[in-house]
N, C-alpha and C. Protein backbone atom coordinates (compact mmCIF):
# COMPACT_ATOMS: atom_id res chain seq x y z
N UNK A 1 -17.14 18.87 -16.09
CA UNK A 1 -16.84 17.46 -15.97
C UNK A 1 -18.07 16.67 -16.41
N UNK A 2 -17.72 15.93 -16.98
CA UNK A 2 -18.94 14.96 -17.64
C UNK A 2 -19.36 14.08 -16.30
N UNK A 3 -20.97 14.07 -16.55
CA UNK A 3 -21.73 13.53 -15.36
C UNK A 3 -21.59 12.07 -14.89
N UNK A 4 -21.11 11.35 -16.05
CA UNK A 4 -20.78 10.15 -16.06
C UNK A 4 -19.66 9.89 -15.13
N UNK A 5 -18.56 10.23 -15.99
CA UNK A 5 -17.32 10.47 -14.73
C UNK A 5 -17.57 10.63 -13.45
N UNK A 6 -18.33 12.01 -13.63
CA UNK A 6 -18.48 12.18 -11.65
C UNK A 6 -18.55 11.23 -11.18
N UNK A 7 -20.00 10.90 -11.54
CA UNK A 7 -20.70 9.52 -10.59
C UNK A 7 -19.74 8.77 -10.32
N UNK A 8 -18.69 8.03 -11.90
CA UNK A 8 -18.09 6.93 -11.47
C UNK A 8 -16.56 7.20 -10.05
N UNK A 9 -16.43 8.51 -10.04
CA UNK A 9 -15.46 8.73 -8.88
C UNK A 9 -16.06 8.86 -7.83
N UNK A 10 -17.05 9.53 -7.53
CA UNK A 10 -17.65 10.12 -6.73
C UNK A 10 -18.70 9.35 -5.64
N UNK A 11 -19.35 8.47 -6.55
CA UNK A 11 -21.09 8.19 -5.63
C UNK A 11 -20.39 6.36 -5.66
N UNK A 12 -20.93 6.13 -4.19
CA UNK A 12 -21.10 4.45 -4.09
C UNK A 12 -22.36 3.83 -4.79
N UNK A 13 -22.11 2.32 -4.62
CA UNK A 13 -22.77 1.29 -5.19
C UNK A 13 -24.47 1.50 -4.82
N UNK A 14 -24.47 2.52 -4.10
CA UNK A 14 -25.76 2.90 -3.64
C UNK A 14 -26.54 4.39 -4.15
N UNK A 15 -25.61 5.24 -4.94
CA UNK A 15 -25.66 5.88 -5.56
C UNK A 15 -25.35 7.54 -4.83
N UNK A 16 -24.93 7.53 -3.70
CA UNK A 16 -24.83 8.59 -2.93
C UNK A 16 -23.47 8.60 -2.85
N UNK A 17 -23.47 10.31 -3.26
CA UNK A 17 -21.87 10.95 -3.29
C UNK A 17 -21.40 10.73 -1.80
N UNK A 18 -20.12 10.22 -2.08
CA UNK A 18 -19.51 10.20 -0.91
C UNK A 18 -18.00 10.73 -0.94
N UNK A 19 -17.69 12.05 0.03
CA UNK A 19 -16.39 12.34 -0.10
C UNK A 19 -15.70 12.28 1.40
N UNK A 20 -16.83 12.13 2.59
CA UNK A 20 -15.99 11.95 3.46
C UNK A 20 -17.06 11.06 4.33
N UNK A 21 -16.84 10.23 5.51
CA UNK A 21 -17.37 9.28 6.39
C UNK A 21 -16.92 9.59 7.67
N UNK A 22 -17.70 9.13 8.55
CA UNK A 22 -17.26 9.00 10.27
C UNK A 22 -16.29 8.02 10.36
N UNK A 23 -15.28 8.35 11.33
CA UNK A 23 -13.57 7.90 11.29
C UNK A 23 -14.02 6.17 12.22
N UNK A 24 -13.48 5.27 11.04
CA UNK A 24 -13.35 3.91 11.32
C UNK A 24 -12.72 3.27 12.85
N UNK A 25 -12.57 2.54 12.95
CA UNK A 25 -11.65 2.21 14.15
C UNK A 25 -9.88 2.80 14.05
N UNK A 26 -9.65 2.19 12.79
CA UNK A 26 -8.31 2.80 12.79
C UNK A 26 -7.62 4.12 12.38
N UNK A 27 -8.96 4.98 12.21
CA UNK A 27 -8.46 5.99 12.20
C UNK A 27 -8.97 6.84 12.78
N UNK A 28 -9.68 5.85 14.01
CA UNK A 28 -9.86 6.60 15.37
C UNK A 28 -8.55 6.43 16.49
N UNK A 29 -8.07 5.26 15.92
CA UNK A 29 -6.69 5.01 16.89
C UNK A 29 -5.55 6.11 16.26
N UNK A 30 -5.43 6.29 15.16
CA UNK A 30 -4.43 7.45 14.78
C UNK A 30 -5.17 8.50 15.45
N UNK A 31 -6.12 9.23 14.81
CA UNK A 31 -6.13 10.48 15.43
C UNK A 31 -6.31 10.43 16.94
N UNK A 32 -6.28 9.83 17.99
CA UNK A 32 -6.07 9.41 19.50
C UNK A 32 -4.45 9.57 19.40
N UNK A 33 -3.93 8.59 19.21
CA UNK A 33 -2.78 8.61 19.22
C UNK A 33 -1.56 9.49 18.83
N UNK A 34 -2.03 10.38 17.80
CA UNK A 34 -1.36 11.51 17.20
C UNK A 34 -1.76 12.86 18.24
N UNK A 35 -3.35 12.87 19.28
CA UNK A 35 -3.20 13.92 19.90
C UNK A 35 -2.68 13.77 21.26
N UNK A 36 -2.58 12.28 21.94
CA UNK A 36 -1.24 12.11 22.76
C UNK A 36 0.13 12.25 22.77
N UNK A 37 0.21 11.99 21.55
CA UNK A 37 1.57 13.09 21.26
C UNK A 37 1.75 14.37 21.53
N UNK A 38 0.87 15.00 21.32
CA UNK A 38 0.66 16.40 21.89
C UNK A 38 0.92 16.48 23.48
N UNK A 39 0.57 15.39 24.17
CA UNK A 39 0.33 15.93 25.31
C UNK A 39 1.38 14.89 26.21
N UNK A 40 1.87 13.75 25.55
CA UNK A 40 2.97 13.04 26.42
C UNK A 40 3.96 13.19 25.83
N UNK A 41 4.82 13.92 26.05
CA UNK A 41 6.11 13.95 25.07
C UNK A 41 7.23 13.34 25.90
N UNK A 42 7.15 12.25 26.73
CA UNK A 42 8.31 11.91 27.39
C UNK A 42 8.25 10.94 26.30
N UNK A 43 10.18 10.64 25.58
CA UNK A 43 10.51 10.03 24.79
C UNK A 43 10.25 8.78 24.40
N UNK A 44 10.24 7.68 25.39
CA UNK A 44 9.34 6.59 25.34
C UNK A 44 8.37 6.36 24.84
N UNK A 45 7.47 6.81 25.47
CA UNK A 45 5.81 7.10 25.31
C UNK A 45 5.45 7.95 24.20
N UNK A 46 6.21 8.98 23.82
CA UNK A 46 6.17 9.27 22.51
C UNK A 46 6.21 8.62 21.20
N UNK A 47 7.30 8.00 21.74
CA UNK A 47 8.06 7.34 20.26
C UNK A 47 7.18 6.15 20.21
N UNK A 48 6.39 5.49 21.26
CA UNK A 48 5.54 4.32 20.90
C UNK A 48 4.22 4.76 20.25
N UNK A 49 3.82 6.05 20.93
CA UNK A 49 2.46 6.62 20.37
C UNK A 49 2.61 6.88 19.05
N UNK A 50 3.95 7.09 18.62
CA UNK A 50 4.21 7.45 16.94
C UNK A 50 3.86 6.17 16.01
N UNK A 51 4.38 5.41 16.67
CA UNK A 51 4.40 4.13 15.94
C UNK A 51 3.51 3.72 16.06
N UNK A 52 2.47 3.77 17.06
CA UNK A 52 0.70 3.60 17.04
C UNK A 52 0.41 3.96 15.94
N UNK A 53 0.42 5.32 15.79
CA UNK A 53 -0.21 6.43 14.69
C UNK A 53 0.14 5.95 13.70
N UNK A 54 1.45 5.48 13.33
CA UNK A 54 2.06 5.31 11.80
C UNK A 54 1.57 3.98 11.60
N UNK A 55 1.44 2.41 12.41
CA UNK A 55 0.81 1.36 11.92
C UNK A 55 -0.85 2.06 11.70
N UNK A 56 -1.28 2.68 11.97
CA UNK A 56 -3.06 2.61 12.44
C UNK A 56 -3.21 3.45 10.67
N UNK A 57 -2.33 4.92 10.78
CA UNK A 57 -2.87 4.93 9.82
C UNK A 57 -2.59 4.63 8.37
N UNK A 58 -1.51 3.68 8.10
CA UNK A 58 -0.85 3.13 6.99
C UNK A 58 -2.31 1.64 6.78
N UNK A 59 -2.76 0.80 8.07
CA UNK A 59 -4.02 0.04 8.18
C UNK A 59 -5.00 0.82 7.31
N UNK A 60 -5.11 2.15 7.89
CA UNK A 60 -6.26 2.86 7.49
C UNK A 60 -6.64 3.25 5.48
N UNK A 61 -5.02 3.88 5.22
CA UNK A 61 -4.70 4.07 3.82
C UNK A 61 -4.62 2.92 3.20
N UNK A 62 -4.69 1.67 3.38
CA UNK A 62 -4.51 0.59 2.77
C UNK A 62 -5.91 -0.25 3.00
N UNK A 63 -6.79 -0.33 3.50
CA UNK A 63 -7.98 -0.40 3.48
C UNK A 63 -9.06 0.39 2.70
N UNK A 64 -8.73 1.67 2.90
CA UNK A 64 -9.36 2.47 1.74
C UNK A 64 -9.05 2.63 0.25
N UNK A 65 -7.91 2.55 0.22
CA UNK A 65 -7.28 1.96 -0.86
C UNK A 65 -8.15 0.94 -1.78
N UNK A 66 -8.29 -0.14 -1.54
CA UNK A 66 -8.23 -1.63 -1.89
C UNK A 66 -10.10 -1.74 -1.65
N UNK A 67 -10.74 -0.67 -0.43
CA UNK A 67 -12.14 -1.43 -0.12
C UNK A 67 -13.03 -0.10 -0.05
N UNK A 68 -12.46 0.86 -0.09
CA UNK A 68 -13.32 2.47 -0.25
C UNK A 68 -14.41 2.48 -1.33
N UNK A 69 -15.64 3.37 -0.87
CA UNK A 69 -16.51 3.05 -1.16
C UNK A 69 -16.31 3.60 -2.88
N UNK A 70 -15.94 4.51 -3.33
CA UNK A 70 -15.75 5.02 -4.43
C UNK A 70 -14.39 5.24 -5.06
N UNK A 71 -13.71 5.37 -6.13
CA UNK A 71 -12.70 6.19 -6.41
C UNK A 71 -11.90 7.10 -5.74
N UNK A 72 -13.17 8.25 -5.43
CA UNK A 72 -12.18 9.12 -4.75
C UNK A 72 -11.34 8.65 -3.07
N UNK A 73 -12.57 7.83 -2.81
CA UNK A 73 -12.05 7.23 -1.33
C UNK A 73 -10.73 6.46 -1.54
N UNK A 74 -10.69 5.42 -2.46
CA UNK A 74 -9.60 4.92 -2.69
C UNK A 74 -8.05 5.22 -3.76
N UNK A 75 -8.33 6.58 -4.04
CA UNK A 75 -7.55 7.51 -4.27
C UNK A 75 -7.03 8.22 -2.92
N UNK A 76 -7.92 8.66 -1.74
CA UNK A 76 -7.53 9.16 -1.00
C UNK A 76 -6.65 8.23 -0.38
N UNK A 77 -6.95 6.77 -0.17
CA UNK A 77 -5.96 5.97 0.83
C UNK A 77 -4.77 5.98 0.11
N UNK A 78 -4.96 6.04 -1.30
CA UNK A 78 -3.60 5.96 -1.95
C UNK A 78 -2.53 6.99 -1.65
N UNK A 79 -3.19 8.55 -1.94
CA UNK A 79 -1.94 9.40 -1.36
C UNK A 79 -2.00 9.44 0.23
N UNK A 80 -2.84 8.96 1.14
CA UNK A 80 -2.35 8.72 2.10
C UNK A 80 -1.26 8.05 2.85
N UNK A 81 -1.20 6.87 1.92
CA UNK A 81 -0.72 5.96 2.30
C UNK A 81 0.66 6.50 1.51
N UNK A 82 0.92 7.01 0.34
CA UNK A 82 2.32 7.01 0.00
C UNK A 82 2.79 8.37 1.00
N UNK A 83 2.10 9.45 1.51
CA UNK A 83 2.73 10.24 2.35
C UNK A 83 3.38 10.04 3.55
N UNK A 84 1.97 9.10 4.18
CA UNK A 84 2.69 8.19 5.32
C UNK A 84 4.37 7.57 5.55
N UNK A 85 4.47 7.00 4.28
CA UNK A 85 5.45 6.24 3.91
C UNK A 85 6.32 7.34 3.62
N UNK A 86 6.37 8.17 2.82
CA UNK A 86 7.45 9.02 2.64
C UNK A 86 7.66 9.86 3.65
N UNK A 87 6.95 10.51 4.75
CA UNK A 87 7.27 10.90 5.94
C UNK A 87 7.71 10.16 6.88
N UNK A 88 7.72 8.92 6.80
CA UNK A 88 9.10 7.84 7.52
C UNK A 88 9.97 8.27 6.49
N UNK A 89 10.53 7.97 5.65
CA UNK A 89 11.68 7.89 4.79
C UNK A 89 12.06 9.00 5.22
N UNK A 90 11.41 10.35 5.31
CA UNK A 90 12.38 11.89 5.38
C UNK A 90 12.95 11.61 6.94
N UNK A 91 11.84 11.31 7.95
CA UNK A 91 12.08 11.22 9.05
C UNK A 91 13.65 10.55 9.45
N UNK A 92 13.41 9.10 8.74
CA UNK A 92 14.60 8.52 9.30
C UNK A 92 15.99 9.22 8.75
N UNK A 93 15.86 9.73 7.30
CA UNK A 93 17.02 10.35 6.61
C UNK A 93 17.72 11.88 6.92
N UNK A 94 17.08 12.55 7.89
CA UNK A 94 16.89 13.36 8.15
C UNK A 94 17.80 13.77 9.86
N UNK A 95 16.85 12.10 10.46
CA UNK A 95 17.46 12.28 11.72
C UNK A 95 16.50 12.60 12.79
């Protein structure tokens, strides 16, 4: 891969590769919320903790998206964010 490229996917405005960071607020509230699921499964409380998880981290993919420090970061919010979205769509079609 040409060195040029790298950099331009790879390294921020500061010049340091960046492929992963310590988890923001909102995607400290997903991963919270996705491991209460694990552990409250009464239907209610489930189904709200889902919908925690699914606004927090669709916030999350769409922030990185649009404000990530590099390419690859905002590549990552991108297929995040369309998986997100298409795992509602199967979900609801599905049942």
């Amino acid at each position: 891969m040409d060195t040029a490229l790298f950099d331009t996917i790879f390294r921020d405005q500061n010049g340091e590769i960046v492929i992963a960071q310590p988890p923001n607020l909102t995607l400290s509230v997903w991963i919270g919320a996705s491991l209460l699921q694990l552990v409250l499964t009464s239907e209610p409380i489930n189904l709200g903790l889902e919908l925690v998880a699914f606004v927090a981290i669709v916030i999350w993919a769409l922030q990185e998206s649009f404000e990530g420090v590099n390419y690859f970061r905002r590549g990552l919010g991108l297929v995040v964010f369309l998986v997100a979205i298409a795992h509602q769509i199967h979900s609801f079609l599905v049942g």
